[in-house]
PDB file of N, CA and C in Angstrom:
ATOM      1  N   UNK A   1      -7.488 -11.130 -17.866  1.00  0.00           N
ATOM      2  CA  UNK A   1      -6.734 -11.953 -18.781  1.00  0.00           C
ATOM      3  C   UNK A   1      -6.589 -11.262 -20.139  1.00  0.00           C
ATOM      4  N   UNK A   2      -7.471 -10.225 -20.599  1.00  0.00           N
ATOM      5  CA  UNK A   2      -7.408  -9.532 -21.837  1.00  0.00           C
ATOM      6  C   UNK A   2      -6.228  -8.965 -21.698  1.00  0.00           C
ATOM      7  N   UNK A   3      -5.883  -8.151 -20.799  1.00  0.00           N
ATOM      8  CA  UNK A   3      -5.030  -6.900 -20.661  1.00  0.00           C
ATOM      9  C   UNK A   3      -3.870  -7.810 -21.090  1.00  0.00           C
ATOM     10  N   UNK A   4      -3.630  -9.088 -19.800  1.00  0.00           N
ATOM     11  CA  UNK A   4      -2.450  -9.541 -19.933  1.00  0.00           C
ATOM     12  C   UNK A   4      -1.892  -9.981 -21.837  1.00  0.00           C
ATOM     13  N   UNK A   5      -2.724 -10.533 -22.423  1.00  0.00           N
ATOM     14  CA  UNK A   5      -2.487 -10.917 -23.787  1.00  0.00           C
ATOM     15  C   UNK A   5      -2.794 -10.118 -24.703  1.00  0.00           C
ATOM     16  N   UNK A   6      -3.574  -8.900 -24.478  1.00  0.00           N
ATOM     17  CA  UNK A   6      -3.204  -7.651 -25.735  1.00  0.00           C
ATOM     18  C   UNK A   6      -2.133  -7.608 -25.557  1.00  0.00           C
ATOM     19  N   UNK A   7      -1.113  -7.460 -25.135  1.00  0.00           N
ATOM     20  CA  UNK A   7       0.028  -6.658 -25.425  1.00  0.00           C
ATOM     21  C   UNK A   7       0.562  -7.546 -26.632  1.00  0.00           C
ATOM     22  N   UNK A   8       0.632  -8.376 -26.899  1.00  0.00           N
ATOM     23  CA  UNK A   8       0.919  -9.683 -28.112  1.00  0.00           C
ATOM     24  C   UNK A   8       0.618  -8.702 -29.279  1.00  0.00           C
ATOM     25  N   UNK A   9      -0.828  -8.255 -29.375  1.00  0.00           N
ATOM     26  CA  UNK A   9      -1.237  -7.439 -30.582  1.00  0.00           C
ATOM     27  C   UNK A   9      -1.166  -6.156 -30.964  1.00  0.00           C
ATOM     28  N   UNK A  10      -1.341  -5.396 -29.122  1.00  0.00           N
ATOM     29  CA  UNK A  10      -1.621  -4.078 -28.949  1.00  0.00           C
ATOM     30  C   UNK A  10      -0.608  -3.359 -27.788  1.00  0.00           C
ATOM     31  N   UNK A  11       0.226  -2.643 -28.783  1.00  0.00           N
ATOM     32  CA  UNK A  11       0.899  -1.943 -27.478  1.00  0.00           C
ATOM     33  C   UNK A  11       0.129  -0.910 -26.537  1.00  0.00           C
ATOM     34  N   UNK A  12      -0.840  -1.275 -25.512  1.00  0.00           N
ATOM     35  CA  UNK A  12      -1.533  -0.621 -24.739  1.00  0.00           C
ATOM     36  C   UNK A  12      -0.901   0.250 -23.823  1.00  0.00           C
ATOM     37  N   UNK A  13       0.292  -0.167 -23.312  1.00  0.00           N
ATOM     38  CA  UNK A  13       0.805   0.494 -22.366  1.00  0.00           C
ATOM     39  C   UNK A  13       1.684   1.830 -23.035  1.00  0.00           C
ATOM     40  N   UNK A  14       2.007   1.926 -24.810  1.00  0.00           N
ATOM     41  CA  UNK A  14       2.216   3.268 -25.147  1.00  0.00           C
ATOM     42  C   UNK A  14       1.182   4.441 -25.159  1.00  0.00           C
ATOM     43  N   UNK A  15      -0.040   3.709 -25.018  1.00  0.00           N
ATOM     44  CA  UNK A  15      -1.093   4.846 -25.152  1.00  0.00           C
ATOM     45  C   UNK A  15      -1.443   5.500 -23.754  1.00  0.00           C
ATOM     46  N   UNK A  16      -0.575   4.632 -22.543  1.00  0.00           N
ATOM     47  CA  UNK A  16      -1.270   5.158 -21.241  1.00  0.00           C
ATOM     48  C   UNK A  16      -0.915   6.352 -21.249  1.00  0.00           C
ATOM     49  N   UNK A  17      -1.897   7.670 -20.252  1.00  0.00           N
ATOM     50  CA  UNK A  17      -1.271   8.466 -19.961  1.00  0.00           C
ATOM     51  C   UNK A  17      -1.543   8.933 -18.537  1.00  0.00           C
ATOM     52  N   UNK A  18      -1.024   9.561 -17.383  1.00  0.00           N
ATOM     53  CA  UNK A  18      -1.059   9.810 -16.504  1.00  0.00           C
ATOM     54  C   UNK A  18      -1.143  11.029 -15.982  1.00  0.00           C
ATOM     55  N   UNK A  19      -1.905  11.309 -14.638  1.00  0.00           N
ATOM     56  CA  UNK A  19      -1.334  13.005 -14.283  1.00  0.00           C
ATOM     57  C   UNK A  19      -1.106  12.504 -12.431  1.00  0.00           C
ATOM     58  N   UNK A  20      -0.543  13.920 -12.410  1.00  0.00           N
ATOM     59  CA  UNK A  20      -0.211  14.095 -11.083  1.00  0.00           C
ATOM     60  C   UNK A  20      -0.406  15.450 -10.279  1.00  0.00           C
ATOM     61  N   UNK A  21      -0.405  15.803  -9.128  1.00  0.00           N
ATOM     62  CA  UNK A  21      -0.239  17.591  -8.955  1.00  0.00           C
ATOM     63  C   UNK A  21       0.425  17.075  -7.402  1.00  0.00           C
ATOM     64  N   UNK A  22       1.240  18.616  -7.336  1.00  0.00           N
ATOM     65  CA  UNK A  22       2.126  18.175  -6.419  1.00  0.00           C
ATOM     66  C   UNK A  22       2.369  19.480  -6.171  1.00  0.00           C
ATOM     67  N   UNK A  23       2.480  20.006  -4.878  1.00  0.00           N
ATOM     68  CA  UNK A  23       2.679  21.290  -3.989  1.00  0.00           C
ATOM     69  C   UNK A  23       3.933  21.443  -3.885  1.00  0.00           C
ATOM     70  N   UNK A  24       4.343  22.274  -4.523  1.00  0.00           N
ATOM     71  CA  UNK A  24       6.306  23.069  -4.523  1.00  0.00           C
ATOM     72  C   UNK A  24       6.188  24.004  -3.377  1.00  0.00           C
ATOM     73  N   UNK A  25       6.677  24.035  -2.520  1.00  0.00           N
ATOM     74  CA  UNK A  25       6.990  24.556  -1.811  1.00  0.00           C
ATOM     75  C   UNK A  25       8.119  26.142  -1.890  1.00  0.00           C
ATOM     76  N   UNK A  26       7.725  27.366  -1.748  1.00  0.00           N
ATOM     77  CA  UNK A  26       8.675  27.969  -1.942  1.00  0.00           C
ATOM     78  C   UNK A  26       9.736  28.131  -0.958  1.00  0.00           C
ATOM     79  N   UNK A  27      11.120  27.917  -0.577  1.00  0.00           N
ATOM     80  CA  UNK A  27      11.862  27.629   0.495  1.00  0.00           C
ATOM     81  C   UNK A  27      13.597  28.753  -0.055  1.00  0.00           C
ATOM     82  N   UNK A  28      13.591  29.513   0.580  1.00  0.00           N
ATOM     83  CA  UNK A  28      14.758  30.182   0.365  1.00  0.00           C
ATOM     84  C   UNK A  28      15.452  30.411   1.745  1.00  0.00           C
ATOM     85  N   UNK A  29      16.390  29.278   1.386  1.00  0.00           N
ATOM     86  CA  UNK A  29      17.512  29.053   2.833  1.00  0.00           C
ATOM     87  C   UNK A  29      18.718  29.862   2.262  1.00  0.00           C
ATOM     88  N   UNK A  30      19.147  30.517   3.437  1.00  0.00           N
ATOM     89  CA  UNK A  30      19.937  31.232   2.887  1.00  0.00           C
ATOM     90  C   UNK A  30      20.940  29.969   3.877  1.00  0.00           C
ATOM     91  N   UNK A  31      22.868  29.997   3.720  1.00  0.00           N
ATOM     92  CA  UNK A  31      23.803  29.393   4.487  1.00  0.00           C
ATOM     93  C   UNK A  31      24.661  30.369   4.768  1.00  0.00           C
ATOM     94  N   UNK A  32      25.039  30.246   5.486  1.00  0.00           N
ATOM     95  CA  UNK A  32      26.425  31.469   6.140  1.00  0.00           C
ATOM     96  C   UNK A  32      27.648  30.268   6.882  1.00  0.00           C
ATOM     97  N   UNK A  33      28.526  30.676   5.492  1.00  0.00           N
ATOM     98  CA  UNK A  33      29.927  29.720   5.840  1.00  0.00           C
ATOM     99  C   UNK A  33      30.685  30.047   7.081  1.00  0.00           C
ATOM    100  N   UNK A  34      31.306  29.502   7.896  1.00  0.00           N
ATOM    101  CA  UNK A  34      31.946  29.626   9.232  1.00  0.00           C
ATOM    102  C   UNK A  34      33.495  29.270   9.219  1.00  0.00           C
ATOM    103  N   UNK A  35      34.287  29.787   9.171  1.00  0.00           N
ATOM    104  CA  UNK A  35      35.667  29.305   9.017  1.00  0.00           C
ATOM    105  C   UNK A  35      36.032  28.946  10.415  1.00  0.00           C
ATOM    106  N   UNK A  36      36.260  27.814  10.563  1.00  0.00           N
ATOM    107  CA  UNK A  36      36.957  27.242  12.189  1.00  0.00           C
ATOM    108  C   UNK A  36      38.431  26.646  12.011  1.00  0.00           C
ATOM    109  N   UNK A  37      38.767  27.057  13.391  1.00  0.00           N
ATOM    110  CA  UNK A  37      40.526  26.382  13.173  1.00  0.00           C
ATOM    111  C   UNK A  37      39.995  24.890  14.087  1.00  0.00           C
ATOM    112  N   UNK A  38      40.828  24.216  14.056  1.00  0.00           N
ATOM    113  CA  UNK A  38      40.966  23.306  14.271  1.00  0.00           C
ATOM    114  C   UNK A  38      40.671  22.883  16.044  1.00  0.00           C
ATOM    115  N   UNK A  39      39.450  22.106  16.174  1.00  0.00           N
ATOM    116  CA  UNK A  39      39.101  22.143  17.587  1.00  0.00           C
ATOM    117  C   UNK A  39      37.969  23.397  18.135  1.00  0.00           C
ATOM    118  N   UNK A  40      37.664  24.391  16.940  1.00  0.00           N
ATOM    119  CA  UNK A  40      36.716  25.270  17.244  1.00  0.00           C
ATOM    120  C   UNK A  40      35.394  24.488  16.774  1.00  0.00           C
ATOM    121  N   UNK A  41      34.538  24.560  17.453  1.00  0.00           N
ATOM    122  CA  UNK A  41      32.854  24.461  17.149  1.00  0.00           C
ATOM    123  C   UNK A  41      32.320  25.676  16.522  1.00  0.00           C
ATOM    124  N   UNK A  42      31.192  24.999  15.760  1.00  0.00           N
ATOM    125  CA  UNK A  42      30.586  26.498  14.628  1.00  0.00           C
ATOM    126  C   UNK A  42      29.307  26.903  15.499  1.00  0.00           C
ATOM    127  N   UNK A  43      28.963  28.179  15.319  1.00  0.00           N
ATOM    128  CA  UNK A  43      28.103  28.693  15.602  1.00  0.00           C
ATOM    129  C   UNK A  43      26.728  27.911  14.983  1.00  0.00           C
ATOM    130  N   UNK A  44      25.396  27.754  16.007  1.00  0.00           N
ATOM    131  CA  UNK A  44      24.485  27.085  15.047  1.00  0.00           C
ATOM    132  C   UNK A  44      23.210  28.070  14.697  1.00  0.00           C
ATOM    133  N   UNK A  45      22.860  27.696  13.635  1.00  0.00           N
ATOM    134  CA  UNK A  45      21.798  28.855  13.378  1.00  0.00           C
ATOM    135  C   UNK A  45      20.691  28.243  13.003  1.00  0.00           C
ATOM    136  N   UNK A  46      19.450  28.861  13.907  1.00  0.00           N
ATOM    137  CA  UNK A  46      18.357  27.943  13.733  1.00  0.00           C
ATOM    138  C   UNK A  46      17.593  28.574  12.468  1.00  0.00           C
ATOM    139  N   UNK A  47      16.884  26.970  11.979  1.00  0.00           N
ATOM    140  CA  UNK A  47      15.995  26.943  10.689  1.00  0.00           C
ATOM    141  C   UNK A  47      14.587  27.716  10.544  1.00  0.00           C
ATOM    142  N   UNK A  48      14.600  28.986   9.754  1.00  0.00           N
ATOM    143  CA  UNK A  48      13.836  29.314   9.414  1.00  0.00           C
ATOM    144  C   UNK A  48      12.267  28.591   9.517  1.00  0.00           C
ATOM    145  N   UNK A  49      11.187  29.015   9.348  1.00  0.00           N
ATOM    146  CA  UNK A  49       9.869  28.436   9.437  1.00  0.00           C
ATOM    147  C   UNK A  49       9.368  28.520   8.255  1.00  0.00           C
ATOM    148  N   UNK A  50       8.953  27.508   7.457  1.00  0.00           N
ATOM    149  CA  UNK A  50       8.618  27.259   5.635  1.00  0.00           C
ATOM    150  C   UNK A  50       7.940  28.454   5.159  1.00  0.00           C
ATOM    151  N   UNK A  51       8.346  28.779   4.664  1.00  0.00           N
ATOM    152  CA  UNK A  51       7.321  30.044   3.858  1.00  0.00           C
ATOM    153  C   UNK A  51       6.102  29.726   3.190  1.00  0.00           C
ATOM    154  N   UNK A  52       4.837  30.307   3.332  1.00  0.00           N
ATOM    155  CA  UNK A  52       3.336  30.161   3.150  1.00  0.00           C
ATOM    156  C   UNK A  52       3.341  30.192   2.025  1.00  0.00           C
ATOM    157  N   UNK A  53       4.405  30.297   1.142  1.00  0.00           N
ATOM    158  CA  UNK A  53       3.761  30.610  -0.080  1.00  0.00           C
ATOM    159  C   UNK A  53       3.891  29.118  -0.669  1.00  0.00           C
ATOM    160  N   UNK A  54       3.463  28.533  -2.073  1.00  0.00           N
ATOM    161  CA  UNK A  54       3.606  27.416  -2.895  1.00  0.00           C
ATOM    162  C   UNK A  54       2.530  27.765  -3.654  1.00  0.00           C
ATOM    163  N   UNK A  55       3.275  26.945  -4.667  1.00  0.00           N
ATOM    164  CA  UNK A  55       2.762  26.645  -5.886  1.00  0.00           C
ATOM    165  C   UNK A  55       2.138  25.417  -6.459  1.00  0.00           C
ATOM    166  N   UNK A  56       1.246  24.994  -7.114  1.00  0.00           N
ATOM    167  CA  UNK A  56       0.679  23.545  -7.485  1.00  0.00           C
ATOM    168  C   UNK A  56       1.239  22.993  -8.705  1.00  0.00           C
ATOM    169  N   UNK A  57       2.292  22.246  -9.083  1.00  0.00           N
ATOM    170  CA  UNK A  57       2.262  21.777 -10.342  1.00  0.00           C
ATOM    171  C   UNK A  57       1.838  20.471 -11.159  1.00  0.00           C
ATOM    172  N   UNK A  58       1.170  20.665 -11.649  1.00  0.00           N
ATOM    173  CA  UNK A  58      -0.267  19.689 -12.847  1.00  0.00           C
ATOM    174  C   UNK A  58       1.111  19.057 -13.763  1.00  0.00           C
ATOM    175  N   UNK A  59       1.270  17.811 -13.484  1.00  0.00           N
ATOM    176  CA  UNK A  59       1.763  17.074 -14.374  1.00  0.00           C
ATOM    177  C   UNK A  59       1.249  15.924 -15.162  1.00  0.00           C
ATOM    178  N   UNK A  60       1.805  16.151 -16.658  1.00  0.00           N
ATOM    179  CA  UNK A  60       0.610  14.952 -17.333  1.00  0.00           C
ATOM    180  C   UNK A  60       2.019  13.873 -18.475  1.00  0.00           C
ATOM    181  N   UNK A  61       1.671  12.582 -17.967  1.00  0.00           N
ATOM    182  CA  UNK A  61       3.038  11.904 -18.574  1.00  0.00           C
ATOM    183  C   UNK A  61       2.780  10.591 -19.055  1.00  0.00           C
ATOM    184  N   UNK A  62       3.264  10.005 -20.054  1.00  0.00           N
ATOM    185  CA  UNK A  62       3.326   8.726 -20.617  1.00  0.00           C
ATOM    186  C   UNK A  62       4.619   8.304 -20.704  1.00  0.00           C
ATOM    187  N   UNK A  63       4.404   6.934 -21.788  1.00  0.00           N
ATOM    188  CA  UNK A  63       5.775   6.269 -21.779  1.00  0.00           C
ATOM    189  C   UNK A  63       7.140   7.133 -22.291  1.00  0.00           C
ATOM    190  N   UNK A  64       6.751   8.398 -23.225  1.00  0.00           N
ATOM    191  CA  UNK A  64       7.696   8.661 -23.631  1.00  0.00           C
ATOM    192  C   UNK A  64       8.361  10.305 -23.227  1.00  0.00           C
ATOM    193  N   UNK A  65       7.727  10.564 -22.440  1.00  0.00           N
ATOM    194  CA  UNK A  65       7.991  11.534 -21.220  1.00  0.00           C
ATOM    195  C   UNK A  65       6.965  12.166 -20.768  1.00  0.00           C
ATOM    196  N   UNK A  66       6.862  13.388 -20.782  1.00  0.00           N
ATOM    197  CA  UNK A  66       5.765  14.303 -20.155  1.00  0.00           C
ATOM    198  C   UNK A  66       5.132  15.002 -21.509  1.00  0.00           C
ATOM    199  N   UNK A  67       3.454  15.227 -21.370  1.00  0.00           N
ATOM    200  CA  UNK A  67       2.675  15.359 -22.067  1.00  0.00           C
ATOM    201  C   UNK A  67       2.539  16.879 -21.701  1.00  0.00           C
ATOM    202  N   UNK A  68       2.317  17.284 -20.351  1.00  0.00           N
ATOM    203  CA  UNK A  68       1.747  18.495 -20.539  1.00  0.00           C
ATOM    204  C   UNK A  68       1.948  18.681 -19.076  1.00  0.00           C
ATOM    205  N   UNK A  69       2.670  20.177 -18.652  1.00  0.00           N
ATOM    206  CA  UNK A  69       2.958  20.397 -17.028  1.00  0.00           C
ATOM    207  C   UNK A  69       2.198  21.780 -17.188  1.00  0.00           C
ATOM    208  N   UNK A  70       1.845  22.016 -15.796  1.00  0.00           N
ATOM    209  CA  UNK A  70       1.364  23.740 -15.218  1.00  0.00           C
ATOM    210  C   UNK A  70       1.290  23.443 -14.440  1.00  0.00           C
ATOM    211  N   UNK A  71       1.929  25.099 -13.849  1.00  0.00           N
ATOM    212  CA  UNK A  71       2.377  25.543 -12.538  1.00  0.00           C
ATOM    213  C   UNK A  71       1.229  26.643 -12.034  1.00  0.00           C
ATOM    214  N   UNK A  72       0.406  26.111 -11.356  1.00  0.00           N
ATOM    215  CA  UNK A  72      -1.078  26.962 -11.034  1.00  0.00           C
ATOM    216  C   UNK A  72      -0.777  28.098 -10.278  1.00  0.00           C
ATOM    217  N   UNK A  73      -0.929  28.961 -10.074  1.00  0.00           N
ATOM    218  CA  UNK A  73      -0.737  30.681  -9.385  1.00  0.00           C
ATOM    219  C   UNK A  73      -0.979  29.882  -7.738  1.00  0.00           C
ATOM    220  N   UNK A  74      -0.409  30.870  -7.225  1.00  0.00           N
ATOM    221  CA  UNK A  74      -0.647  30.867  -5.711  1.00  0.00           C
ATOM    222  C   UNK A  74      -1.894  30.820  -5.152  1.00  0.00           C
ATOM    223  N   UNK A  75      -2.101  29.717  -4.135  1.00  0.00           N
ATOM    224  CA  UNK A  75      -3.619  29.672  -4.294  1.00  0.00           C
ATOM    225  C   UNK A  75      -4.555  28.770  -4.737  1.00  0.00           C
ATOM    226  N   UNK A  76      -4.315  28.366  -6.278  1.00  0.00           N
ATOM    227  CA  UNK A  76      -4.961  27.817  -6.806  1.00  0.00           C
ATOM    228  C   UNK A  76      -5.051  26.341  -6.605  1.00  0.00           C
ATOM    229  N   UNK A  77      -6.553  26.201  -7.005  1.00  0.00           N
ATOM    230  CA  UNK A  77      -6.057  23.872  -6.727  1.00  0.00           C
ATOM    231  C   UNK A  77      -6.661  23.931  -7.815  1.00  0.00           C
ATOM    232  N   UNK A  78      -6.639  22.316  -8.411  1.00  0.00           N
ATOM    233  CA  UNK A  78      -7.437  21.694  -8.967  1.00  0.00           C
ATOM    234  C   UNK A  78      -8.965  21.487  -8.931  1.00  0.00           C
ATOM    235  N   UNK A  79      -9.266  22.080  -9.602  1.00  0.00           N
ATOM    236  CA  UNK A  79     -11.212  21.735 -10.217  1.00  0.00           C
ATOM    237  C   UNK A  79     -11.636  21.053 -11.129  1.00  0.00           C
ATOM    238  N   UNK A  80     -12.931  20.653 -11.273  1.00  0.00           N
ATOM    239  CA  UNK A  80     -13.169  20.234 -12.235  1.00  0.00           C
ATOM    240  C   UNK A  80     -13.177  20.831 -13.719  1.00  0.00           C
ATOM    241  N   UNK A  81     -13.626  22.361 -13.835  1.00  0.00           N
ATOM    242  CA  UNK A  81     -13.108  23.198 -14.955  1.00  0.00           C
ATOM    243  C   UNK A  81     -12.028  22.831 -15.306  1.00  0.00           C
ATOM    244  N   UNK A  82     -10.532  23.130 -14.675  1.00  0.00           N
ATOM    245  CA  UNK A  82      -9.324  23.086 -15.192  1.00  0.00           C
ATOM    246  C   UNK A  82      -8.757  21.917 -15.130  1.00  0.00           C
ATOM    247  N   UNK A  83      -9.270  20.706 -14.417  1.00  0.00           N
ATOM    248  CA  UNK A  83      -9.141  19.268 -15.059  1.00  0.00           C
ATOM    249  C   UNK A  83      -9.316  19.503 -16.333  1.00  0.00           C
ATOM    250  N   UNK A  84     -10.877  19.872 -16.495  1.00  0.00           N
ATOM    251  CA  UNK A  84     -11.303  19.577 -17.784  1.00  0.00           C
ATOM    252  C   UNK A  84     -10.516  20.145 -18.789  1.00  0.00           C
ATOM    253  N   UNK A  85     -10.027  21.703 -18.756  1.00  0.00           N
ATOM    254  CA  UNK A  85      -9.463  22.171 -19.577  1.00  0.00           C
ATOM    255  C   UNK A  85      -7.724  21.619 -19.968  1.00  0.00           C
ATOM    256  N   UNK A  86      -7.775  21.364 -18.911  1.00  0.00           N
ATOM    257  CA  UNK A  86      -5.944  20.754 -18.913  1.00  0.00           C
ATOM    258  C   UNK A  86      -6.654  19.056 -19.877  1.00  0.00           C
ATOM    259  N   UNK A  87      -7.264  18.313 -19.675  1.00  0.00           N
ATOM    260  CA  UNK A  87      -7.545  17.081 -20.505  1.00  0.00           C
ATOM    261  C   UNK A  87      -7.847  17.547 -22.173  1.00  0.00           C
ATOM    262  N   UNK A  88      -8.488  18.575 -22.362  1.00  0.00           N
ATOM    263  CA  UNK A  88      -8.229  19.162 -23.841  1.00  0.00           C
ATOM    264  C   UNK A  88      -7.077  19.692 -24.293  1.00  0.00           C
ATOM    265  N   UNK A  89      -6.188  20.473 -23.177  1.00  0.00           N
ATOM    266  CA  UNK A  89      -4.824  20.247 -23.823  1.00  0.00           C
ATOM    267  C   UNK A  89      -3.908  18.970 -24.320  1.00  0.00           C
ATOM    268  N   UNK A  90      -4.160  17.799 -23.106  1.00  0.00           N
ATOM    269  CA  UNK A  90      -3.479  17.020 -23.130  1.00  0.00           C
ATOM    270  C   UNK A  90      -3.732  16.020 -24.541  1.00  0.00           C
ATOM    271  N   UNK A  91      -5.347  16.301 -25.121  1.00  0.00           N
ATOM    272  CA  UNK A  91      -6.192  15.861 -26.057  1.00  0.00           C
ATOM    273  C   UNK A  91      -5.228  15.987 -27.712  1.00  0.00           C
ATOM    274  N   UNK A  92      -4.888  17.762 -27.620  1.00  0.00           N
ATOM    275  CA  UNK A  92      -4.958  18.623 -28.534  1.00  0.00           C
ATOM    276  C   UNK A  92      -2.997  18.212 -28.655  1.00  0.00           C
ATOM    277  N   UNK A  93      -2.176  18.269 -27.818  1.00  0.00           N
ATOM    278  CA  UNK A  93      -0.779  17.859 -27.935  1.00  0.00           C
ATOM    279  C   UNK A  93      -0.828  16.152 -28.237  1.00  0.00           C
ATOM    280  N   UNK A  94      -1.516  15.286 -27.890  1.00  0.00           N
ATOM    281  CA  UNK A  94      -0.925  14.093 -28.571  1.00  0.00           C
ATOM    282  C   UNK A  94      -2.228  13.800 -29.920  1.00  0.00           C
TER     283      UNK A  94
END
Protein backbone atom coordinates (compact mmCIF):
# COMPACT_ATOMS: atom_id res chain seq x y z
CA UNK A 1 0.00 0.00 0.00
CA UNK A 2 3.11 2.40 0.48
CA UNK A 3 4.32 2.01 -3.04
CA UNK A 4 0.82 2.50 -4.31
CA UNK A 5 0.45 6.14 -2.49
CA UNK A 6 4.09 7.44 -2.69
CA UNK A 7 3.70 8.29 -5.95
CA UNK A 8 1.24 11.33 -4.57
CA UNK A 9 4.62 12.64 -2.94
CA UNK A 10 7.42 10.75 -4.57
CA UNK A 11 8.07 10.18 -8.08
CA UNK A 12 9.57 6.64 -7.44
CA UNK A 13 9.16 5.24 -10.64
CA UNK A 14 11.75 8.14 -12.17
CA UNK A 15 14.41 6.79 -10.04
CA UNK A 16 13.89 3.09 -11.24
CA UNK A 17 16.58 1.67 -13.06
CA UNK A 18 16.94 -1.54 -14.89
CA UNK A 19 19.42 -3.93 -16.72
CA UNK A 20 19.27 -6.55 -19.14
CA UNK A 21 21.95 -8.77 -21.28
CA UNK A 22 21.02 -10.27 -24.32
CA UNK A 23 23.08 -12.54 -26.88
CA UNK A 24 23.43 -10.81 -30.56
CA UNK A 25 23.91 -13.17 -32.62
CA UNK A 26 26.38 -12.66 -35.48
CA UNK A 27 24.33 -13.70 -38.79
CA UNK A 28 25.57 -12.67 -42.30
CA UNK A 29 22.97 -13.84 -44.92
CA UNK A 30 24.01 -13.14 -47.93
CA UNK A 31 20.54 -13.04 -50.91
CA UNK A 32 21.06 -13.73 -54.53
CA UNK A 33 18.24 -12.02 -56.66
CA UNK A 34 16.64 -14.39 -59.38
CA UNK A 35 15.00 -12.77 -62.33
CA UNK A 36 11.95 -15.07 -63.52
CA UNK A 37 9.62 -14.58 -66.48
CA UNK A 38 6.44 -15.21 -65.86
CA UNK A 39 5.36 -18.89 -64.81
CA UNK A 40 9.15 -19.69 -64.03
CA UNK A 41 9.89 -20.99 -60.38
CA UNK A 42 13.14 -19.66 -58.55
CA UNK A 43 15.83 -21.65 -57.70
CA UNK A 44 15.86 -22.38 -53.76
CA UNK A 45 18.84 -21.97 -51.73
CA UNK A 46 19.23 -23.52 -48.53
CA UNK A 47 19.89 -21.52 -45.16
CA UNK A 48 23.12 -21.32 -43.95
CA UNK A 49 23.82 -22.77 -40.22
CA UNK A 50 24.08 -19.64 -37.47
CA UNK A 51 27.46 -18.68 -37.02
CA UNK A 52 29.22 -19.53 -33.47
CA UNK A 53 30.19 -16.42 -33.03
CA UNK A 54 28.00 -13.64 -30.65
CA UNK A 55 28.29 -11.14 -28.67
CA UNK A 56 26.64 -10.22 -25.08
CA UNK A 57 25.09 -6.86 -24.77
CA UNK A 58 24.72 -5.34 -20.95
CA UNK A 59 21.94 -2.98 -21.07
CA UNK A 60 21.12 -0.52 -18.26
CA UNK A 61 17.74 1.75 -18.62
CA UNK A 62 15.23 3.98 -16.86
CA UNK A 63 12.36 6.15 -17.52
CA UNK A 64 14.20 8.41 -19.61
CA UNK A 65 16.14 6.08 -21.84
CA UNK A 66 19.23 4.06 -21.48
CA UNK A 67 21.77 4.60 -18.72
CA UNK A 68 24.60 2.61 -19.76
CA UNK A 69 25.07 -0.32 -22.69
CA UNK A 70 28.27 -2.83 -23.34
CA UNK A 71 28.92 -5.05 -25.81
CA UNK A 72 31.16 -7.84 -23.96
CA UNK A 73 34.01 -9.51 -26.36
CA UNK A 74 33.33 -12.88 -27.66
CA UNK A 75 33.05 -15.22 -25.06
CA UNK A 76 32.45 -13.27 -22.35
CA UNK A 77 29.29 -13.47 -19.74
CA UNK A 78 28.35 -11.76 -16.94
CA UNK A 79 30.08 -12.02 -13.37
CA UNK A 80 29.92 -10.78 -10.44
CA UNK A 81 33.17 -8.46 -10.92
CA UNK A 82 31.70 -6.81 -14.01
CA UNK A 83 28.16 -6.59 -12.56
CA UNK A 84 29.86 -4.90 -10.02
CA UNK A 85 31.90 -2.74 -12.14
CA UNK A 86 29.16 -1.94 -14.72
CA UNK A 87 26.81 -0.80 -11.28
CA UNK A 88 29.68 1.88 -10.57
CA UNK A 89 29.37 3.06 -13.92
CA UNK A 90 25.81 3.15 -13.89
CA UNK A 91 26.44 4.93 -10.18
CA UNK A 92 29.01 7.48 -11.65
CA UNK A 93 26.62 8.55 -15.05
CA UNK A 94 23.43 9.35 -13.11
Amino acid sequence: MNLITSHRHYQWLSNLITADEKWMLYVNYTRRRQRLSTGQTGVGIPKTDPDPRKLMLSVWWGIKGDVHWKLLPNGYTITADLYCQQLDRVAEKL
